[in-house]
C-alpha atoms as a PDB file:
ATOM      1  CA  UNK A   1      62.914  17.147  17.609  1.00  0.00           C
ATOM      2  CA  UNK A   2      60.380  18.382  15.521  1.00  0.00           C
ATOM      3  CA  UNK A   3      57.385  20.791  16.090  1.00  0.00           C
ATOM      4  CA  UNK A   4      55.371  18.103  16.210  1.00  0.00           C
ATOM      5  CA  UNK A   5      56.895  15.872  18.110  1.00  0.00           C
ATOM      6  CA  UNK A   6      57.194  18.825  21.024  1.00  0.00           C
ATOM      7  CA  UNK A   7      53.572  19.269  21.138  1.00  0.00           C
ATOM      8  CA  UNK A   8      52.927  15.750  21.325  1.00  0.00           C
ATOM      9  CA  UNK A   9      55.260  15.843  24.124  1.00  0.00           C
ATOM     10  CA  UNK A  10      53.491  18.528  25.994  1.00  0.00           C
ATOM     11  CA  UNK A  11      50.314  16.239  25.385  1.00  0.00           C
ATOM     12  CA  UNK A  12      52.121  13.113  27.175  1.00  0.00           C
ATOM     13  CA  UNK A  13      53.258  15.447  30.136  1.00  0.00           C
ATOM     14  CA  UNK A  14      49.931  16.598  30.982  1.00  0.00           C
ATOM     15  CA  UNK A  15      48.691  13.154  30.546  1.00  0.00           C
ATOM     16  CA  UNK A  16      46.988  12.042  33.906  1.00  0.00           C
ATOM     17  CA  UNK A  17      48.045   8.243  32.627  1.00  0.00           C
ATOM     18  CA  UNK A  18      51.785   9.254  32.442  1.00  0.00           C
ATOM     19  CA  UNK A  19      53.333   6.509  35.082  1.00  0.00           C
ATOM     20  CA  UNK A  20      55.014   9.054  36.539  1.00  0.00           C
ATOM     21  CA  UNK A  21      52.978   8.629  39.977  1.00  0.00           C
ATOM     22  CA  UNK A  22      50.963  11.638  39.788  1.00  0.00           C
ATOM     23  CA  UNK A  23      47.832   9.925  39.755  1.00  0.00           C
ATOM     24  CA  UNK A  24      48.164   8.790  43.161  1.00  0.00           C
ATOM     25  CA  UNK A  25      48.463  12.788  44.308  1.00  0.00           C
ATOM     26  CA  UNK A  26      45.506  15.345  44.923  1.00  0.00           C
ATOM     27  CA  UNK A  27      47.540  18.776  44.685  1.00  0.00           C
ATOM     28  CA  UNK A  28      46.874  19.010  48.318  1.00  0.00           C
ATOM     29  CA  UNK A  29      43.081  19.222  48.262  1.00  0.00           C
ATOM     30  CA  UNK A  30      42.587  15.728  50.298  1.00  0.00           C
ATOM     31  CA  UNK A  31      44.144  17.156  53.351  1.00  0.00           C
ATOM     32  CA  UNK A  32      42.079  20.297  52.594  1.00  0.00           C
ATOM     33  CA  UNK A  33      38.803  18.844  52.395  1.00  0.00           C
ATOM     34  CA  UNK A  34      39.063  16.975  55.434  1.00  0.00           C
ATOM     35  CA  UNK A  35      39.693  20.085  57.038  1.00  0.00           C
ATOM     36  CA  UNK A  36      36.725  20.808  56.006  1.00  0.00           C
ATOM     37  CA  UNK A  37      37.043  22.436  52.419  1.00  0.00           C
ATOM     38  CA  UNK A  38      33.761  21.873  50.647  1.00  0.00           C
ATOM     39  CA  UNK A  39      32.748  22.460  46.852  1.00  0.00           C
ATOM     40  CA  UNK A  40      32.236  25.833  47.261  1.00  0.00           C
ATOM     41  CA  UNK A  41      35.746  25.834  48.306  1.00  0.00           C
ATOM     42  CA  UNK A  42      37.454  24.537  45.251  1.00  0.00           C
ATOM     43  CA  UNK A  43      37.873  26.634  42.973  1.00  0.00           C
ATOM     44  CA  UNK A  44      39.309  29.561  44.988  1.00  0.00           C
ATOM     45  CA  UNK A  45      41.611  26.869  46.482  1.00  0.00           C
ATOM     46  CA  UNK A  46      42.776  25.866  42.683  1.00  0.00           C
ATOM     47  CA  UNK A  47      43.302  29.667  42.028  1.00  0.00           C
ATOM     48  CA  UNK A  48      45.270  30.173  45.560  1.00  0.00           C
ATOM     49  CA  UNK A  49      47.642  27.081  44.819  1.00  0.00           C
ATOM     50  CA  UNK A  50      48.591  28.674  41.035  1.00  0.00           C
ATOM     51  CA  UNK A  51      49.094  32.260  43.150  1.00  0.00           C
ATOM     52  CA  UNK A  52      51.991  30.792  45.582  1.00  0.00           C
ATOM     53  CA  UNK A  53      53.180  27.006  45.085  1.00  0.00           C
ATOM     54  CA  UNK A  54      52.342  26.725  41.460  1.00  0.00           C
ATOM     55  CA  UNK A  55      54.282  30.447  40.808  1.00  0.00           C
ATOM     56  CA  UNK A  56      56.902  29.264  42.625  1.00  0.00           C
ATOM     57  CA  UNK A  57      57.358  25.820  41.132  1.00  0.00           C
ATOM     58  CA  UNK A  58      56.699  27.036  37.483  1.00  0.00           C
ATOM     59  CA  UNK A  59      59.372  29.159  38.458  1.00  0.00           C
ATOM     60  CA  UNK A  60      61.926  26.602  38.959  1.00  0.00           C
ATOM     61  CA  UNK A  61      60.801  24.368  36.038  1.00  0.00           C
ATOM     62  CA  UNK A  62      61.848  26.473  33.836  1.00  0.00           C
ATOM     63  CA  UNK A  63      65.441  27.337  35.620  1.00  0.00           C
ATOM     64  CA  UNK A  64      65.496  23.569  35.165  1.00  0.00           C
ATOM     65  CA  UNK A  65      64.865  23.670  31.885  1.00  0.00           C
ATOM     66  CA  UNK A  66      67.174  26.536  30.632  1.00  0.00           C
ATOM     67  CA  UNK A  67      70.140  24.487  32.334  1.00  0.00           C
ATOM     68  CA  UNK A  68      68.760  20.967  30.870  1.00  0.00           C
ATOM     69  CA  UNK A  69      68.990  23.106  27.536  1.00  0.00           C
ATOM     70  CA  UNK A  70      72.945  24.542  28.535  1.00  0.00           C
ATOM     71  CA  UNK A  71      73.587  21.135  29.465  1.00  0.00           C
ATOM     72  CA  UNK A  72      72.439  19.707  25.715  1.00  0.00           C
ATOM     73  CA  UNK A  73      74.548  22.399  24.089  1.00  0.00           C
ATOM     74  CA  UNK A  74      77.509  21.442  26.199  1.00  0.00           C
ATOM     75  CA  UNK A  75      78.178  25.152  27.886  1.00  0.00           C
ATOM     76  CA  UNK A  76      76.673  24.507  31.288  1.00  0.00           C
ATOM     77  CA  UNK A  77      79.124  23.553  34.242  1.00  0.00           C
ATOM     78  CA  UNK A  78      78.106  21.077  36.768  1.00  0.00           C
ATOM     79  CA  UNK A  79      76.316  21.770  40.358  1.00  0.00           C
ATOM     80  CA  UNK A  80      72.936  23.650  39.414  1.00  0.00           C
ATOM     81  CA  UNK A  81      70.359  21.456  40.137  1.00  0.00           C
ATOM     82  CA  UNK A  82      71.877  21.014  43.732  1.00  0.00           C
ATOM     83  CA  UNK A  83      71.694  24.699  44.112  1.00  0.00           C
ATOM     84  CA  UNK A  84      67.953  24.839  42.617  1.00  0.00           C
ATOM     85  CA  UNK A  85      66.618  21.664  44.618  1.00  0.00           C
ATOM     86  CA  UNK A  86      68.055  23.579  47.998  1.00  0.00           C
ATOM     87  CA  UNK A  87      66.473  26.811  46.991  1.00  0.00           C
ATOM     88  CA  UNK A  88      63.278  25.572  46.791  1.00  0.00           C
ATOM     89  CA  UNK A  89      63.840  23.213  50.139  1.00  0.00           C
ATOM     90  CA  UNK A  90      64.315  26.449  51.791  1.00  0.00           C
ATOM     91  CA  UNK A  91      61.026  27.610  50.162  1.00  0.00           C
ATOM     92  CA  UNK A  92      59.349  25.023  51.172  1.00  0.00           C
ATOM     93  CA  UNK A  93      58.720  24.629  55.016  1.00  0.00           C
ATOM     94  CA  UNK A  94      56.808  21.832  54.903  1.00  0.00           C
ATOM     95  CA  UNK A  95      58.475  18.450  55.228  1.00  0.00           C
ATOM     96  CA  UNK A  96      55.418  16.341  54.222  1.00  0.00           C
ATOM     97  CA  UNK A  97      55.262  18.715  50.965  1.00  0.00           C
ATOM     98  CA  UNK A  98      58.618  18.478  50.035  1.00  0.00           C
ATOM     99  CA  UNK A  99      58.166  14.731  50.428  1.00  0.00           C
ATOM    100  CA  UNK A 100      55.595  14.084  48.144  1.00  0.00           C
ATOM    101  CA  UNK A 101      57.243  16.607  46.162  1.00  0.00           C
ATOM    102  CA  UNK A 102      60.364  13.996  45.185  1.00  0.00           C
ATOM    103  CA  UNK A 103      58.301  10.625  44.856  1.00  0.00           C
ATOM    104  CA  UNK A 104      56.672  12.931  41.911  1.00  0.00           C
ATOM    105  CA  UNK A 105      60.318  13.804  40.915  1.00  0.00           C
ATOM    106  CA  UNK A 106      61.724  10.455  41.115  1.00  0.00           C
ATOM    107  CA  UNK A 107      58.670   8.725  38.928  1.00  0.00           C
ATOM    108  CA  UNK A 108      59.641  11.471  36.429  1.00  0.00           C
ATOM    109  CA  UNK A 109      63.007  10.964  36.516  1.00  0.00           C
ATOM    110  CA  UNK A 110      62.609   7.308  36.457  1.00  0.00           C
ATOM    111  CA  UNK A 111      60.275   7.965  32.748  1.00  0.00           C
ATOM    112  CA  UNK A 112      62.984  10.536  31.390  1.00  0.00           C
ATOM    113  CA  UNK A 113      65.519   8.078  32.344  1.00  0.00           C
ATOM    114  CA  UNK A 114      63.229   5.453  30.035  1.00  0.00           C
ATOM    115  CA  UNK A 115      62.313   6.916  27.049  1.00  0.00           C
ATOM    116  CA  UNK A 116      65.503   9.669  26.695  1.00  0.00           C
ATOM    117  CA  UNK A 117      67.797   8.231  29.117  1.00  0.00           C
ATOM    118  CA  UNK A 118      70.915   9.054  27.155  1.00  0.00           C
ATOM    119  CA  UNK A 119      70.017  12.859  27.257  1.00  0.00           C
ATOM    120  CA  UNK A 120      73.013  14.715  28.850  1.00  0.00           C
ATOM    121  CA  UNK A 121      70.426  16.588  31.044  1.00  0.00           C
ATOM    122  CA  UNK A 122      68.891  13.702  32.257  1.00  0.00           C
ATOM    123  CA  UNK A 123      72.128  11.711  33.356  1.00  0.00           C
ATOM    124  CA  UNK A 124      73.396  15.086  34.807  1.00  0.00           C
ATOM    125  CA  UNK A 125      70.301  15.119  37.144  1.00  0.00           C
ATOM    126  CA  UNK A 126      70.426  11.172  37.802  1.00  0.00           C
ATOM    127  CA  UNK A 127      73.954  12.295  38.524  1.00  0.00           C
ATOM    128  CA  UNK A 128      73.581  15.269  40.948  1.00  0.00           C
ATOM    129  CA  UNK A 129      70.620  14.549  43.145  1.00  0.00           C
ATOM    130  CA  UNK A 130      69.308  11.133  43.765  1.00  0.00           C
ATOM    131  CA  UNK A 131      65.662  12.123  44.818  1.00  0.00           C
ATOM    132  CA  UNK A 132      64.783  15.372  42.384  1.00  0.00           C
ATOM    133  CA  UNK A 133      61.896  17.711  43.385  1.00  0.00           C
ATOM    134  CA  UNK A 134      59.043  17.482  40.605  1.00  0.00           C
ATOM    135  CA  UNK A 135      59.805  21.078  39.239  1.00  0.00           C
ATOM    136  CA  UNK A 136      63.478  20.020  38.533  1.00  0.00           C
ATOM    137  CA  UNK A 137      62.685  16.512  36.865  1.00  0.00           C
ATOM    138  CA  UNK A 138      59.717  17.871  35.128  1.00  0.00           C
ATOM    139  CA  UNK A 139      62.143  20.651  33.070  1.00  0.00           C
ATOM    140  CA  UNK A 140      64.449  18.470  32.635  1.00  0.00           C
ATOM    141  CA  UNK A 141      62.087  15.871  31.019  1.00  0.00           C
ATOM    142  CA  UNK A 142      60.073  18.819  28.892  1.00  0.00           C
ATOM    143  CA  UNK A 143      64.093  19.613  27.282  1.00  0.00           C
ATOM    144  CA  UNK A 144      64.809  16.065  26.957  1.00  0.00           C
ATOM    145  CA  UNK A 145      61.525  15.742  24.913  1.00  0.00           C
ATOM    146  CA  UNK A 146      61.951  19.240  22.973  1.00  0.00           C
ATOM    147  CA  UNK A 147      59.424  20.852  24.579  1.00  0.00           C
ATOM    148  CA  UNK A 148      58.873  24.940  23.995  1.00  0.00           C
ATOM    149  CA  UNK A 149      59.573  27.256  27.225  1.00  0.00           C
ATOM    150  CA  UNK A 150      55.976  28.445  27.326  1.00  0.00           C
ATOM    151  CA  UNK A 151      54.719  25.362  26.297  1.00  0.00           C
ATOM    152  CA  UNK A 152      56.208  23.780  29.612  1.00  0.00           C
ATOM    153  CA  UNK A 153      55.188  26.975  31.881  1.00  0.00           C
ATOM    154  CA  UNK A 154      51.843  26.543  31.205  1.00  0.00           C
ATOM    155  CA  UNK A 155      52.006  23.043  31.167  1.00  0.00           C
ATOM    156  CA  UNK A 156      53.344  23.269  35.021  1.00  0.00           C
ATOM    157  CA  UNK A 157      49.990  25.626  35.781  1.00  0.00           C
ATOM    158  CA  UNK A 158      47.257  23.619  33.489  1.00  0.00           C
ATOM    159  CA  UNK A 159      48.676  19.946  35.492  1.00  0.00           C
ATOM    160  CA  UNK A 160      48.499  21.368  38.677  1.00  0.00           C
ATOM    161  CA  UNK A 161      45.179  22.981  38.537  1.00  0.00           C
ATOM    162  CA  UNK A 162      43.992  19.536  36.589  1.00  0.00           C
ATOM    163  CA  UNK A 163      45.074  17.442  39.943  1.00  0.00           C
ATOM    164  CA  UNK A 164      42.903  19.170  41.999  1.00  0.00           C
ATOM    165  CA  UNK A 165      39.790  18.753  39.775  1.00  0.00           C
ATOM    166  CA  UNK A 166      40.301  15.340  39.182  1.00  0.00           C
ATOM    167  CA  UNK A 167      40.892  14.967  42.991  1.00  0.00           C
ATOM    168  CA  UNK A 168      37.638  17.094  44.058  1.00  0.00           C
ATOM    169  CA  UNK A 169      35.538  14.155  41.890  1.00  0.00           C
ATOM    170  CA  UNK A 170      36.839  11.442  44.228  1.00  0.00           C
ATOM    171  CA  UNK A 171      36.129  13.536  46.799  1.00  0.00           C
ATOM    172  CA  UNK A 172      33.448  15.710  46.641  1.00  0.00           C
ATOM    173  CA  UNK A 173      29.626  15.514  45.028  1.00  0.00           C
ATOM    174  CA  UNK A 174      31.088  17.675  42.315  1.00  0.00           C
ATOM    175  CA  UNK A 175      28.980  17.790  38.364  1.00  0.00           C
ATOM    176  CA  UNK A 176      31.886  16.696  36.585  1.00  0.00           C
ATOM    177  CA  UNK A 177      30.568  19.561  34.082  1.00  0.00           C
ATOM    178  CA  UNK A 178      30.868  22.100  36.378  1.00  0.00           C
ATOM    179  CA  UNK A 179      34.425  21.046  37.618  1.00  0.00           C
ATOM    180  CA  UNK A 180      35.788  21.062  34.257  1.00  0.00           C
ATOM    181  CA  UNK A 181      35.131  24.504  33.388  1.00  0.00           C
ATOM    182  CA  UNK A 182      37.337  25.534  36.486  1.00  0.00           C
ATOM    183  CA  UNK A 183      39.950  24.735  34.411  1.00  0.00           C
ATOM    184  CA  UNK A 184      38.853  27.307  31.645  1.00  0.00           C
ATOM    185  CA  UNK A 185      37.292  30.307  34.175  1.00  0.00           C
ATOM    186  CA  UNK A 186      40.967  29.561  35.202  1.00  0.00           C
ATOM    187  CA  UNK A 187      42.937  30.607  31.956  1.00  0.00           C
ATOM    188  CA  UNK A 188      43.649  33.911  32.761  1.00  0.00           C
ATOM    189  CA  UNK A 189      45.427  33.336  35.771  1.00  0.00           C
ATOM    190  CA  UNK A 190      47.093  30.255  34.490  1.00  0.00           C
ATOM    191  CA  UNK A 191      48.253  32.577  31.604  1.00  0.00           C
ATOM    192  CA  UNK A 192      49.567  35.202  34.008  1.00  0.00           C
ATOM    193  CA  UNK A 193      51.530  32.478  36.227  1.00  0.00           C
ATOM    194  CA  UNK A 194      52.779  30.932  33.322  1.00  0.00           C
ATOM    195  CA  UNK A 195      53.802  34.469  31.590  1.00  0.00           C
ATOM    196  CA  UNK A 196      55.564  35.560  34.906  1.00  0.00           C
ATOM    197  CA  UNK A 197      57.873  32.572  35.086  1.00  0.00           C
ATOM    198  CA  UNK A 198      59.243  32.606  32.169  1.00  0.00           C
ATOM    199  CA  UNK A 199      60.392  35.804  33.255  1.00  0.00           C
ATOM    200  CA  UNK A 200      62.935  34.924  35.666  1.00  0.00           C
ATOM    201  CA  UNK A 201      66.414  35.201  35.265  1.00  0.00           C
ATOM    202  CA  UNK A 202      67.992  33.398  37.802  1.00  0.00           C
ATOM    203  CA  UNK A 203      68.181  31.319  41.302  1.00  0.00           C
ATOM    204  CA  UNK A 204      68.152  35.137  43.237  1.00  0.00           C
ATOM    205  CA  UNK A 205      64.326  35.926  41.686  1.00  0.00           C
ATOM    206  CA  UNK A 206      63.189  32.492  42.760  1.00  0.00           C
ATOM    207  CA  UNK A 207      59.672  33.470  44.498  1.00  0.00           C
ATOM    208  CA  UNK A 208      59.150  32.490  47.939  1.00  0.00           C
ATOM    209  CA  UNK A 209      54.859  32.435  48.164  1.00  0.00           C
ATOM    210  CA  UNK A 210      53.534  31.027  51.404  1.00  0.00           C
ATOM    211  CA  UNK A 211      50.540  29.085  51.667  1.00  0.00           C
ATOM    212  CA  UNK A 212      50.730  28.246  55.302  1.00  0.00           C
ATOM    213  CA  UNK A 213      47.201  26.518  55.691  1.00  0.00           C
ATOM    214  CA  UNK A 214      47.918  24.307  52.240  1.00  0.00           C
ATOM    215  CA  UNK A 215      51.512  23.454  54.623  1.00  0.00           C
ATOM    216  CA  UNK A 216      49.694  22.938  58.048  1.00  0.00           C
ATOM    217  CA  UNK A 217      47.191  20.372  56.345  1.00  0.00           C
ATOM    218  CA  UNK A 218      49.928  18.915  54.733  1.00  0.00           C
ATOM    219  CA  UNK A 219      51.316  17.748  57.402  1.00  0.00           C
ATOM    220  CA  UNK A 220      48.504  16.850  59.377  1.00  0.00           C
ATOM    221  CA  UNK A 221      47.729  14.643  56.355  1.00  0.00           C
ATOM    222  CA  UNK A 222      50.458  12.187  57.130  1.00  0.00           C
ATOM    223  CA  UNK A 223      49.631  11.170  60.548  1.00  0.00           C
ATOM    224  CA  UNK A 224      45.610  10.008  59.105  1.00  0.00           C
ATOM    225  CA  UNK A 225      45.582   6.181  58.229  1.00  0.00           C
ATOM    226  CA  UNK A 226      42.152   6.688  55.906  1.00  0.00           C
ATOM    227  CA  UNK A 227      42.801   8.770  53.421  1.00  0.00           C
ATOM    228  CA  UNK A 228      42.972   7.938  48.863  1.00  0.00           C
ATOM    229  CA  UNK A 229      46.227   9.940  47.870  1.00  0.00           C
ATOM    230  CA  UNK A 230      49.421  10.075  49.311  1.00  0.00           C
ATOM    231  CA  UNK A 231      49.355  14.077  49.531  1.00  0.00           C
END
């Protein structure tokens, strides 16, 4: 694909339209603020999210990606994307996150399967593991679309930090003004998250960050009836 059409694909990934299902998802902050996160709260809860679970997940989208990449050039065997989906199960100790975790990967799937689904990478995953996490579909998606490495790292950071903003306007009296330059006092970090995952080398330097309180309200999330996302 051309260098065009890659960054046009980054711009449909980080889409907020993409029917992918991720729309229907606050990043975590809706359990959060009913805890009783306010706006003041926010920002350093964006900025804690890209320091653990977004490291750890940019992490694995681009393992994902590298394979979907071997996989395209036809020099990648077969069983890596179990491996990868149970290394970040084990990193993930929440059930409820690791749920909402796969409907993400499954809508994501389900649009790689419609617009490239003759990719190798995308029928190995169909293939492998039924019910992908998010991190998995989403590299294999970026390399079915001929996206760049970095371009998809910080991709992974930019849509993650972008959920909870658009999620603290539904839920909080937040100056949409205000909320959008999170995203840019956020840059640097996004930058450093983004610049340390494409770092990694293999399954072993996987990160294992704990957010415990982001897990706990998690799971206290699915037991509430009232509530606007599903995570």
């Amino acid at each position: 694909m051309s260098d065009t059409g890659s960054v046009l694909a980054g711009f449909l990934l980080a889409d907020s339209r993409l029917p992918s299902g991720a729309y229907s998802h606050s990043a975590g902050l809706e359990p959060a603020v009913l805890a009783g996160l306010g706006v003041d709260g926010v920002y350093p809860y964006l900025l804690s999210r890209l320091h653990t679970v977004v490291q750890m997940e940019a992490c694995a989208t681009v393992l994902a990606f590298r394979h979907a990449r071997l996989i395209q050039s036809g020099s990648a065997g077969a069983g890596f994307f179990p491996e990868l989906e149970a290394a970040l199960d084990a990193r993930t100790p929440s059930a409820a996150q690791r749920d909402a975790s796969r409907r993400l990967g499954r809508g994501m799937l389900r649009l790689a399967g419609t617009l490239k689904g003759a990719d190798p990478a995308v029928e190995r995953l169909a293939a492998e593991v039924r019910k992908p996490l998010r991190p998995v579909a989403l590299g294999v998606t970026a390399a079915a679309l001929g996206m760049g490495e970095a371009s998809l790292a910080r991709l992974c950071c930019y849509d993650d930090a972008q959920s909870v903003v658009a999620a603290a306007l539904k839920l909080l009296p937040i100056d949409p003004m205000t909320a959008t330059g999170w995203i840019l006092a956020a840059e640097e970090t996004i930058e450093a998250v983004a610049e340390a995952a494409r770092g990694i080398r293999g399954l072993e330097e996987l990160p294992a960050l704990s957010a415990p309180w982001m897990e706990h309200w998690a799971e206290d999330h699915t037991t509430r009836t009232r509530r606007l996302f599903v995570a």
